[in-house]
PDB file of N, CA and C in Angstrom:
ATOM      1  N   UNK A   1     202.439 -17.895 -79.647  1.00  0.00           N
ATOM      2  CA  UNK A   1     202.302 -16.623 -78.986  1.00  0.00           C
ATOM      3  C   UNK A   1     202.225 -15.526 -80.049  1.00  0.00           C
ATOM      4  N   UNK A   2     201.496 -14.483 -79.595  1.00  0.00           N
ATOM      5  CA  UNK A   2     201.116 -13.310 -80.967  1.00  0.00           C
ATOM      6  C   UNK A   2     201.887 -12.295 -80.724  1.00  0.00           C
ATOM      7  N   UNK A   3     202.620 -11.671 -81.523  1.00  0.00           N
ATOM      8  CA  UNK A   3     203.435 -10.259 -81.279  1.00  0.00           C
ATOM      9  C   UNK A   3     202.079  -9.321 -80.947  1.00  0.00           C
ATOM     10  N   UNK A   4     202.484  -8.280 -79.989  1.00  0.00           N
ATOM     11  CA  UNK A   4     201.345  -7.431 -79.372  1.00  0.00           C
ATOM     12  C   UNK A   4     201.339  -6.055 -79.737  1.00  0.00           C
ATOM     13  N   UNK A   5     202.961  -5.513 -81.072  1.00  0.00           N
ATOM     14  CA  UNK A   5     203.249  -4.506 -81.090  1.00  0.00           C
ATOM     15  C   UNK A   5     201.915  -4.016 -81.763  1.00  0.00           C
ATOM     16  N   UNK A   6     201.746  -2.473 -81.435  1.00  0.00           N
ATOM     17  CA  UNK A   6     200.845  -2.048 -82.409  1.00  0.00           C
ATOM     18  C   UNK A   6     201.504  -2.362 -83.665  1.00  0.00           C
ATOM     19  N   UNK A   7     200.530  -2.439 -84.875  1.00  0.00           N
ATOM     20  CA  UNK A   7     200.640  -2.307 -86.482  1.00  0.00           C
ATOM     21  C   UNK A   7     200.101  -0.824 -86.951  1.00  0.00           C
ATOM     22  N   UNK A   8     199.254  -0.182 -86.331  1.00  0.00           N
ATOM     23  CA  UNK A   8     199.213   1.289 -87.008  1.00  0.00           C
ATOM     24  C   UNK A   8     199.091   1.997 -86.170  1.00  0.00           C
ATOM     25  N   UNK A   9     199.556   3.798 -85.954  1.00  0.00           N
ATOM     26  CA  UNK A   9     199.268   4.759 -85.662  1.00  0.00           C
ATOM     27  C   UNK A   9     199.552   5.602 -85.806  1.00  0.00           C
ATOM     28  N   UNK A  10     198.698   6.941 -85.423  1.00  0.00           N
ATOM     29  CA  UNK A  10     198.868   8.322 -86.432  1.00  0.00           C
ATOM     30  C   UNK A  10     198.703   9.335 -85.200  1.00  0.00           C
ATOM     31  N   UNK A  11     199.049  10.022 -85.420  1.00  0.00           N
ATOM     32  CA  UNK A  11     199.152  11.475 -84.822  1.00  0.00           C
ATOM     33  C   UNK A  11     197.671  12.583 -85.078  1.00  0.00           C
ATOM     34  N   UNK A  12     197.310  12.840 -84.415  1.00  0.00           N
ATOM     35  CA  UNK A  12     196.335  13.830 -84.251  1.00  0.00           C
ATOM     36  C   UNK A  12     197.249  15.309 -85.348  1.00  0.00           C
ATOM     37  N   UNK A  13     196.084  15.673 -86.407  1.00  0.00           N
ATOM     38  CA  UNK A  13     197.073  16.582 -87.574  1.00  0.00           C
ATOM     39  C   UNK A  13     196.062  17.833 -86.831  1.00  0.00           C
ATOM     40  N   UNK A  14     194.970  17.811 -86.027  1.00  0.00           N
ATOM     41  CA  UNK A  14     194.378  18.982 -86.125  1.00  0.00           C
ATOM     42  C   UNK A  14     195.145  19.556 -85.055  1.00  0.00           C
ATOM     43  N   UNK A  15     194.161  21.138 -85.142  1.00  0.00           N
ATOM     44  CA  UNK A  15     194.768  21.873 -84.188  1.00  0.00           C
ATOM     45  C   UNK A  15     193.977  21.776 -82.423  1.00  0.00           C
ATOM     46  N   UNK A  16     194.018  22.677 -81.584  1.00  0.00           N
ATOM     47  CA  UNK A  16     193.299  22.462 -80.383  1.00  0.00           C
ATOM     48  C   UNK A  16     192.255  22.784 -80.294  1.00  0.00           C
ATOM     49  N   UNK A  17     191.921  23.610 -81.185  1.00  0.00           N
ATOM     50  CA  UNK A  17     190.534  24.307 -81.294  1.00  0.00           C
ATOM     51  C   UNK A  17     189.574  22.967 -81.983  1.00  0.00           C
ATOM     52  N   UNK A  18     189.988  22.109 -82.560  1.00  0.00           N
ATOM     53  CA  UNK A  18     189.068  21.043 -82.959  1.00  0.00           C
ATOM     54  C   UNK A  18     188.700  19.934 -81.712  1.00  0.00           C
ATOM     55  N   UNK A  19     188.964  20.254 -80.389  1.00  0.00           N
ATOM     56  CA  UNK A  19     188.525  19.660 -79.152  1.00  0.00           C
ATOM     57  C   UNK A  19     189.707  18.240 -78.912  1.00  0.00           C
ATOM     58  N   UNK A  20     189.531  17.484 -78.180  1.00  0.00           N
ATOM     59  CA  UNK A  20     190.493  16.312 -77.829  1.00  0.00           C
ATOM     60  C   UNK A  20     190.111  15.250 -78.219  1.00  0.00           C
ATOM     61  N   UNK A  21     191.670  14.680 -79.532  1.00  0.00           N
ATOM     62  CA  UNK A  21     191.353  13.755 -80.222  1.00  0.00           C
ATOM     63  C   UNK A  21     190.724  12.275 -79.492  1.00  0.00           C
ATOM     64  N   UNK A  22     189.567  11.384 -79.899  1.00  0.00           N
ATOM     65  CA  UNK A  22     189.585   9.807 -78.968  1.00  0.00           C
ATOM     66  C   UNK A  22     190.752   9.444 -79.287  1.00  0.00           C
ATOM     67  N   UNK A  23     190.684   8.441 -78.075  1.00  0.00           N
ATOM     68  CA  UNK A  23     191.597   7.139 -77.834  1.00  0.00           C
ATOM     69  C   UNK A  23     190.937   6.468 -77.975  1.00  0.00           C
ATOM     70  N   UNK A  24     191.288   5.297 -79.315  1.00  0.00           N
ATOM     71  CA  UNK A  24     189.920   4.127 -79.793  1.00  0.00           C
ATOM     72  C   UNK A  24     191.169   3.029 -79.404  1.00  0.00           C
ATOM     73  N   UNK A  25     190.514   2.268 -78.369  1.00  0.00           N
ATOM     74  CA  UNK A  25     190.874   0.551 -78.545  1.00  0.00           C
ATOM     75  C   UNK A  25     190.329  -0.207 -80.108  1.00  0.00           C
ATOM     76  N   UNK A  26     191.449  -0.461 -80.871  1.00  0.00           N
ATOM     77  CA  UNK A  26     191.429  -1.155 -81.921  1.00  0.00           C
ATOM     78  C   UNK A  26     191.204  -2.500 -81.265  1.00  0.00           C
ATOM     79  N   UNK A  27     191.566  -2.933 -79.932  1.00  0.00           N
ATOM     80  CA  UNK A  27     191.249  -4.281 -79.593  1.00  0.00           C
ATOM     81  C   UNK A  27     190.429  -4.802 -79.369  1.00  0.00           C
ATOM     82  N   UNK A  28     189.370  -3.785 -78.810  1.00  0.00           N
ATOM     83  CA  UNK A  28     188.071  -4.143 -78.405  1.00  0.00           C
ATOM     84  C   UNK A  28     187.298  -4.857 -79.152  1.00  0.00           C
ATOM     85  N   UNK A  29     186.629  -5.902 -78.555  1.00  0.00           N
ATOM     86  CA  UNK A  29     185.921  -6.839 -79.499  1.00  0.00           C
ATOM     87  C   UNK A  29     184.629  -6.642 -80.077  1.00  0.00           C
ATOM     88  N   UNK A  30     184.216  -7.083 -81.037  1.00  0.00           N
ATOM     89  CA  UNK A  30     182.871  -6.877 -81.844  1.00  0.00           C
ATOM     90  C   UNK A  30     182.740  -5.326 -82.167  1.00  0.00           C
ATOM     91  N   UNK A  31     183.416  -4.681 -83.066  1.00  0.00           N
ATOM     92  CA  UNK A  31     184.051  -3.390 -83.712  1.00  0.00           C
ATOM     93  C   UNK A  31     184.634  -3.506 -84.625  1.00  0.00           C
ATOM     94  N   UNK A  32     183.942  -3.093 -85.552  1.00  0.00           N
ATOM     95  CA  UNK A  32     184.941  -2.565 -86.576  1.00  0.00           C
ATOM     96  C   UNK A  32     185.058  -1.027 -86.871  1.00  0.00           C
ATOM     97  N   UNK A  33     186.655  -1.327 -87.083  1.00  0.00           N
ATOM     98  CA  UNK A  33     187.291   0.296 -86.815  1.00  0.00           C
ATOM     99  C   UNK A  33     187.976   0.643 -88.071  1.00  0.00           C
ATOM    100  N   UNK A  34     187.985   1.924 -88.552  1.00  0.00           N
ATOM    101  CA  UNK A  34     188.812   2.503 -89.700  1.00  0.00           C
ATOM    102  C   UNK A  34     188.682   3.459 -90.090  1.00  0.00           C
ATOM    103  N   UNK A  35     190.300   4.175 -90.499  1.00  0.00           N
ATOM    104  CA  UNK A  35     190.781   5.592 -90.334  1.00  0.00           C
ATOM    105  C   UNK A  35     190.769   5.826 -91.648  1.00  0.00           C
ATOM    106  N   UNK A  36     190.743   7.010 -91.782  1.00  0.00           N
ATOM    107  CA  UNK A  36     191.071   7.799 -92.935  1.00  0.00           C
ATOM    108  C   UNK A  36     191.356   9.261 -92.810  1.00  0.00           C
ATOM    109  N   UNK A  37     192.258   9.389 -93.521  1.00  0.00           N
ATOM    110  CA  UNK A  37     192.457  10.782 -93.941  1.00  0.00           C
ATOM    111  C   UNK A  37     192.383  11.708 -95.679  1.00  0.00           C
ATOM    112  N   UNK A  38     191.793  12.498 -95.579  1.00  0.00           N
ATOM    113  CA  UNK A  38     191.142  13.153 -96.863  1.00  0.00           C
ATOM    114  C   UNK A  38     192.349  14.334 -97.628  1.00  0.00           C
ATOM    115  N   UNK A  39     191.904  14.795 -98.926  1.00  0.00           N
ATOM    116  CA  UNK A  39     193.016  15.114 -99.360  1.00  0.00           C
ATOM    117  C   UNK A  39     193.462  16.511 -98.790  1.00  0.00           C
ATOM    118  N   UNK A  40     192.786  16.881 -97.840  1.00  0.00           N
ATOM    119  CA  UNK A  40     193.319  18.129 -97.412  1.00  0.00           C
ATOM    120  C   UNK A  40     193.946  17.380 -95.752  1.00  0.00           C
ATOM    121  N   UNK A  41     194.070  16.541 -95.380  1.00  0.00           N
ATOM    122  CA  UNK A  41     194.580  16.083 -94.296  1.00  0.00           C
ATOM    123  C   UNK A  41     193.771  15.854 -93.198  1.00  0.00           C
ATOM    124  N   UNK A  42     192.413  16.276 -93.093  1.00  0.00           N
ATOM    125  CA  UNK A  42     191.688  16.033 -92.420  1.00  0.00           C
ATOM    126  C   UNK A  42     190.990  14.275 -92.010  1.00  0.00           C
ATOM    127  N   UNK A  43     191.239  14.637 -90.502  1.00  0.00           N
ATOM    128  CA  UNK A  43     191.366  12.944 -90.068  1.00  0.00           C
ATOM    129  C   UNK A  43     189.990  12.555 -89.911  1.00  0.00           C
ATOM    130  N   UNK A  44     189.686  10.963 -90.172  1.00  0.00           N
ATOM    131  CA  UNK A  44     188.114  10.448 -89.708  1.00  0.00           C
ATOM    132  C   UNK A  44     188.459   9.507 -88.988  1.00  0.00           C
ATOM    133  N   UNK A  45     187.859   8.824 -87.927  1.00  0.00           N
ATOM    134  CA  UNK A  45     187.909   7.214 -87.688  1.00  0.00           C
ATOM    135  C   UNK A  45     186.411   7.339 -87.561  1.00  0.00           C
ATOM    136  N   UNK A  46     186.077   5.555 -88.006  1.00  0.00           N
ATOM    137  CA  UNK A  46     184.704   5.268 -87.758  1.00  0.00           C
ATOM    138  C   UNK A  46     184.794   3.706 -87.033  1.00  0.00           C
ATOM    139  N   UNK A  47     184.310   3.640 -86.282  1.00  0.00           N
ATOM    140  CA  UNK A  47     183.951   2.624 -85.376  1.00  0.00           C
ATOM    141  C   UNK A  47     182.368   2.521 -85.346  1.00  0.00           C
ATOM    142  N   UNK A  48     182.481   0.786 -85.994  1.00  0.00           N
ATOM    143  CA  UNK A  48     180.919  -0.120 -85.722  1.00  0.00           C
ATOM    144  C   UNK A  48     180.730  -0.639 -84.588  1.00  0.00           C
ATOM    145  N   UNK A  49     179.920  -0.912 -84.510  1.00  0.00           N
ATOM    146  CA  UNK A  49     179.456  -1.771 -83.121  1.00  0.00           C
ATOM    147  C   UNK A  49     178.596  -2.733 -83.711  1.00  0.00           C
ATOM    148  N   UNK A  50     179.250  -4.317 -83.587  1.00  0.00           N
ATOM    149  CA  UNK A  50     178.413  -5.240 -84.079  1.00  0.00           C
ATOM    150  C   UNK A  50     176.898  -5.546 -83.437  1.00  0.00           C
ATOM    151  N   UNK A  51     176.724  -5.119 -81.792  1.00  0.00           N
ATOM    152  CA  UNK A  51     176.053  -5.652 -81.305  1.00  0.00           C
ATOM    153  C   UNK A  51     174.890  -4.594 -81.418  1.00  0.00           C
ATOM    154  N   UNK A  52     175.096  -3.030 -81.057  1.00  0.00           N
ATOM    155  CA  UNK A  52     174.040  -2.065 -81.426  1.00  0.00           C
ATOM    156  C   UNK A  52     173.699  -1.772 -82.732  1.00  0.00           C
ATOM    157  N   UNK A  53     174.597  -2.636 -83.531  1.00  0.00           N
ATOM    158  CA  UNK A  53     174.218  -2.355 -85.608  1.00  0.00           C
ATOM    159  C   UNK A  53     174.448  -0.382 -85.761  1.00  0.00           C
ATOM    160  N   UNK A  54     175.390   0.491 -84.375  1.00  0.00           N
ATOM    161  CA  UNK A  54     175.340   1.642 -85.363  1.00  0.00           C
ATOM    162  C   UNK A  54     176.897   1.819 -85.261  1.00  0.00           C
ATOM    163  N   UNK A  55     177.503   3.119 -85.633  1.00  0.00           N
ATOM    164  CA  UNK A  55     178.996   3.272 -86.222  1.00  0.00           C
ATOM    165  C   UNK A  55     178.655   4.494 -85.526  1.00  0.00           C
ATOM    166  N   UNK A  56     179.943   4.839 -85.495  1.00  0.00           N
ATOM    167  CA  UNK A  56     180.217   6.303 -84.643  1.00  0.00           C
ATOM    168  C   UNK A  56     181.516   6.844 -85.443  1.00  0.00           C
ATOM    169  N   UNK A  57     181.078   8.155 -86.144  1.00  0.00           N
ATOM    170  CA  UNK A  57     181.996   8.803 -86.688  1.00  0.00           C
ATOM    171  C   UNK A  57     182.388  10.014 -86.006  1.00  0.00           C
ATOM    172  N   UNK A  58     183.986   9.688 -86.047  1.00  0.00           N
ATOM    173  CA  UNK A  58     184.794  10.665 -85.329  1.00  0.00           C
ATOM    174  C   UNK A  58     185.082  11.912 -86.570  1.00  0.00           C
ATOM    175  N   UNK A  59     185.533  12.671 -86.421  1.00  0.00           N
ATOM    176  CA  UNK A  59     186.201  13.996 -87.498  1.00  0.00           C
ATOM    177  C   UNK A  59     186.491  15.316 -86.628  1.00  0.00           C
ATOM    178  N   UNK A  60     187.760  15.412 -87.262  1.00  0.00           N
ATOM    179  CA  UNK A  60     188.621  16.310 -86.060  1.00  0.00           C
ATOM    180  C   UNK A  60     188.008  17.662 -86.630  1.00  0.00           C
ATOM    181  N   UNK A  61     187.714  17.916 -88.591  1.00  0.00           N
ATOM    182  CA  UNK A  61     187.432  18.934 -89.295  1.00  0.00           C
ATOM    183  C   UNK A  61     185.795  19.694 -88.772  1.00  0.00           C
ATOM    184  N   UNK A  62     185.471  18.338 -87.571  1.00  0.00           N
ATOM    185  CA  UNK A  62     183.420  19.516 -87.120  1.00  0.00           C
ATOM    186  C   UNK A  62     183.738  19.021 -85.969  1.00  0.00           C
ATOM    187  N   UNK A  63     185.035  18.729 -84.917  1.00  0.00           N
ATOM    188  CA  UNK A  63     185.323  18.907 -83.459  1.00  0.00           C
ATOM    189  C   UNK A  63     185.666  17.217 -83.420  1.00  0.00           C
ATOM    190  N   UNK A  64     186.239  16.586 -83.141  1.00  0.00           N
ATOM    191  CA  UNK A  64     186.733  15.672 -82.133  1.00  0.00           C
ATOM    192  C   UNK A  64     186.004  15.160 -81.109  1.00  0.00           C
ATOM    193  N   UNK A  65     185.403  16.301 -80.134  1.00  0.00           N
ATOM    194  CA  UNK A  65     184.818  15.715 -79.104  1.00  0.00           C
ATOM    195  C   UNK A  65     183.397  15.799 -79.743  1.00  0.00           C
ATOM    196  N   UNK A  66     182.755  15.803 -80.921  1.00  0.00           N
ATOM    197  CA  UNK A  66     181.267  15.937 -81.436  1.00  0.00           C
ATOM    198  C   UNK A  66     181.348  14.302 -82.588  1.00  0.00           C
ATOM    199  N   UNK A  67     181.429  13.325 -81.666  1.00  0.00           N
ATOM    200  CA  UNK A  67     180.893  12.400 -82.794  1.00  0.00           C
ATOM    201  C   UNK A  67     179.413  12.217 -83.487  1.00  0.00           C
ATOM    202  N   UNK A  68     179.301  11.566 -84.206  1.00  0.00           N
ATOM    203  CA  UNK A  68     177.778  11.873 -85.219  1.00  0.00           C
ATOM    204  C   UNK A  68     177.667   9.980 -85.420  1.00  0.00           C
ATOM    205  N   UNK A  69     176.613  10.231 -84.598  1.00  0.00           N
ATOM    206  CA  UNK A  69     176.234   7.998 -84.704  1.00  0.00           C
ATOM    207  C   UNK A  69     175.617   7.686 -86.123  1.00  0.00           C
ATOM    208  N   UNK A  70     175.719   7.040 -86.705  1.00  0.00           N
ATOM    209  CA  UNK A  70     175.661   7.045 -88.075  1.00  0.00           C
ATOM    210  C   UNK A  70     174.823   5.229 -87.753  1.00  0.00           C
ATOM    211  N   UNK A  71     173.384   5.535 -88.580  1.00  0.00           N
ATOM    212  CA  UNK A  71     173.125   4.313 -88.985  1.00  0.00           C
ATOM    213  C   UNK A  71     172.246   4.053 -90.178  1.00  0.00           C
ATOM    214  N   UNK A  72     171.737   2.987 -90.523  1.00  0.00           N
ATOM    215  CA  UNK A  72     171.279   2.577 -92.560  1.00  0.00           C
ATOM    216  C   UNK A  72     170.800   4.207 -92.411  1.00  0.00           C
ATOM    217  N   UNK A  73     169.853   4.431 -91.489  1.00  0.00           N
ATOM    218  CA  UNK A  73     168.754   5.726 -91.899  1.00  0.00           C
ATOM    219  C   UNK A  73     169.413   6.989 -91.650  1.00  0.00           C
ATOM    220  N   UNK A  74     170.637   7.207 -91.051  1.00  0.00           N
ATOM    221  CA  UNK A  74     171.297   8.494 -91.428  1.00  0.00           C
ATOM    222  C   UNK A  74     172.865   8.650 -91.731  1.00  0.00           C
ATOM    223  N   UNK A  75     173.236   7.803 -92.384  1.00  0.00           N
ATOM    224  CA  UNK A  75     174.653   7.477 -92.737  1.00  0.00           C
ATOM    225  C   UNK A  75     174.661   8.551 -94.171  1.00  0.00           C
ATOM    226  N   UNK A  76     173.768   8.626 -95.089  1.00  0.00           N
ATOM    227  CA  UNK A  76     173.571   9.258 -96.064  1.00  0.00           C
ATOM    228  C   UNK A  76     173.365  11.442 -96.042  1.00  0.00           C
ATOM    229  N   UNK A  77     172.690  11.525 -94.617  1.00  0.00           N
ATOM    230  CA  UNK A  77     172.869  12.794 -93.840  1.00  0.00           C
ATOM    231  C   UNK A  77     173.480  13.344 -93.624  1.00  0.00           C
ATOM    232  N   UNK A  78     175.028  12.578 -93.371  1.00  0.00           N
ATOM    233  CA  UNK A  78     175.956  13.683 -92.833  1.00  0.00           C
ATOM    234  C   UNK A  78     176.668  14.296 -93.752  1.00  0.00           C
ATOM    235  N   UNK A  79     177.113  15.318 -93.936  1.00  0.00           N
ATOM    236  CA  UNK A  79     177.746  16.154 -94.942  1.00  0.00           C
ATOM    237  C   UNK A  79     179.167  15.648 -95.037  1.00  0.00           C
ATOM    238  N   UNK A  80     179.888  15.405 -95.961  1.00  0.00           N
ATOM    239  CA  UNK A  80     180.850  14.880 -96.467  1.00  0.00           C
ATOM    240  C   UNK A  80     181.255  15.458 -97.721  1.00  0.00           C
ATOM    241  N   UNK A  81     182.458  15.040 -97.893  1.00  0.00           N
ATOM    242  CA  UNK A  81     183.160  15.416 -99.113  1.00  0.00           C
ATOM    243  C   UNK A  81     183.322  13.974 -99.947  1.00  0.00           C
ATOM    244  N   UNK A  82     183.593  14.177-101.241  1.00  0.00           N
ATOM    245  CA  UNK A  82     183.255  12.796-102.561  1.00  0.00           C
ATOM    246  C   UNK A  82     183.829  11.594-101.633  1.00  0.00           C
ATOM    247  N   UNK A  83     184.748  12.085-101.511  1.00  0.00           N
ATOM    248  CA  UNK A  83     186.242  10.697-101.084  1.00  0.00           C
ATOM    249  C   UNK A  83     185.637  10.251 -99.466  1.00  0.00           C
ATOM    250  N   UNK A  84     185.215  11.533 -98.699  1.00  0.00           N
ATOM    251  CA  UNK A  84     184.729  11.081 -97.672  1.00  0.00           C
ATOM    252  C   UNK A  84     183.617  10.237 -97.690  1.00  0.00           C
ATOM    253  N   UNK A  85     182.936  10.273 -98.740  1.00  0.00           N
ATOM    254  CA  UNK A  85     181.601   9.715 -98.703  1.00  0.00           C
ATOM    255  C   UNK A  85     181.834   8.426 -99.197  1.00  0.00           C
ATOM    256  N   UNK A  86     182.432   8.519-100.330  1.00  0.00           N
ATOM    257  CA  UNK A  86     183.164   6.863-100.816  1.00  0.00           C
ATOM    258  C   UNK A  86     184.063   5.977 -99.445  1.00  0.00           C
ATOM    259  N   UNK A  87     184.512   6.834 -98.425  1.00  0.00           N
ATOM    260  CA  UNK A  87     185.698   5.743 -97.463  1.00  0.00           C
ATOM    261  C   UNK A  87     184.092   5.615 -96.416  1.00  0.00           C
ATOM    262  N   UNK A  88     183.667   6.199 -95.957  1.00  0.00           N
ATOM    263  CA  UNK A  88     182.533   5.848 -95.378  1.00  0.00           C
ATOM    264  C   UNK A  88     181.433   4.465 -96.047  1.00  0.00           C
ATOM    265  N   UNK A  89     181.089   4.712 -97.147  1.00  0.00           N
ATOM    266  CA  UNK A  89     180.566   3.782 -97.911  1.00  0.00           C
ATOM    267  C   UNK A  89     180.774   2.534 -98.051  1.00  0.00           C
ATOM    268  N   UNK A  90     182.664   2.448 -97.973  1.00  0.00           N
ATOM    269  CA  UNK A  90     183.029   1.507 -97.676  1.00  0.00           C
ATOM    270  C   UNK A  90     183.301   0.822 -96.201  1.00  0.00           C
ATOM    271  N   UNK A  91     183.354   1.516 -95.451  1.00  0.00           N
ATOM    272  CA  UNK A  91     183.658   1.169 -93.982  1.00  0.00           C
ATOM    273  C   UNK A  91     181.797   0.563 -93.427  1.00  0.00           C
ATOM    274  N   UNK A  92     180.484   1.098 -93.844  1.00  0.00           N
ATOM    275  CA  UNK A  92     179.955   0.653 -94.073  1.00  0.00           C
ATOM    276  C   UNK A  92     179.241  -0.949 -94.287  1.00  0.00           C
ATOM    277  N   UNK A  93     179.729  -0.974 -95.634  1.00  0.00           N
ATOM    278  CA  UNK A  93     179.619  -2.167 -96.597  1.00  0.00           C
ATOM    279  C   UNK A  93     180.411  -3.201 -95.495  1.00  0.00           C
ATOM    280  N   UNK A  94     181.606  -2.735 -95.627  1.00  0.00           N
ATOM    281  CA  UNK A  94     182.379  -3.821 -94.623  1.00  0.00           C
ATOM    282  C   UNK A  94     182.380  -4.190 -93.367  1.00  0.00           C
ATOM    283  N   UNK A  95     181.617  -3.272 -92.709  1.00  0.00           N
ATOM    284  CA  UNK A  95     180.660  -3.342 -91.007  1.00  0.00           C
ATOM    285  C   UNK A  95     179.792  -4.340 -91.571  1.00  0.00           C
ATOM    286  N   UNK A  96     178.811  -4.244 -92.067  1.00  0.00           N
ATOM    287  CA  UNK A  96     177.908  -4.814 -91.898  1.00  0.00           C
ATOM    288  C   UNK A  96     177.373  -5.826 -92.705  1.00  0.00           C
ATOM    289  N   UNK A  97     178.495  -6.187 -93.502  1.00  0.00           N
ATOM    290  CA  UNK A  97     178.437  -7.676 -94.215  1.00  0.00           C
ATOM    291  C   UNK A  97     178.823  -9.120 -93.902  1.00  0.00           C
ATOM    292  N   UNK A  98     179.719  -8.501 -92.834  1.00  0.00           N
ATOM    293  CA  UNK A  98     180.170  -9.401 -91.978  1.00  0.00           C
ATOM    294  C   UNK A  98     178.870 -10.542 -91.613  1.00  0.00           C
ATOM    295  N   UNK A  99     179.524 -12.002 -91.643  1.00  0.00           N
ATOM    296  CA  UNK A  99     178.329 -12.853 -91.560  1.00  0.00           C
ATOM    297  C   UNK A  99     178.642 -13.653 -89.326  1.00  0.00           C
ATOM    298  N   UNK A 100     177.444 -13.219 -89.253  1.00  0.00           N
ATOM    299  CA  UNK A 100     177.544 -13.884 -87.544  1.00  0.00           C
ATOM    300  C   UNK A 100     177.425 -14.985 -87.478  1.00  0.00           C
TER     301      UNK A 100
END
């Protein structure tokens, strides 16, 4: 039998004016999911979708409720900061290397 406790979670750091944070099922299948936060505290999650091949980036710092679908041909588009662009890069790489 598998313990069911969650293993991670974080608190919404923005304020209200950045719209209402998602609720991402980490359980949901064929997804890959992963958070980050940047050095000014600003939160990301990005969630893949194995089956549509695109990722959906969340960021509380350009609204919460405004995700930006990110795929090969515009993952490089969205404006980011160094570190943001490196945890993306990697969330990336690791979406989509995965072997089916």
């Amino acid at each position: 039998m598998t313990n069911s406790e969650p293993i991670f979670q974080v608190s919404n750091k923005h304020s209200d004016d950045c719209g209402k944070p998602p609720t991402i099922d980490g359980n949901a299948p064929e997804r890959y999911y992963s958070y980050f936060e940047n050095e000014y505290g600003e939160q990301c999650i990005f969630v893949y979708d194995y089956q549509t091949q695109t990722g959906t980036l969340y960021m509380g710092d350009i609204g919460w409720d405004e995700p930006v679908t990110i795929t090969e041909d515009t993952r490089s588009e969205v404006i980011l900061n160094e570190t943001e662009r490196l945890w993306l890069g990697a969330c990336w790489i690791a979406a989509t290397s995965r072997k089916t």
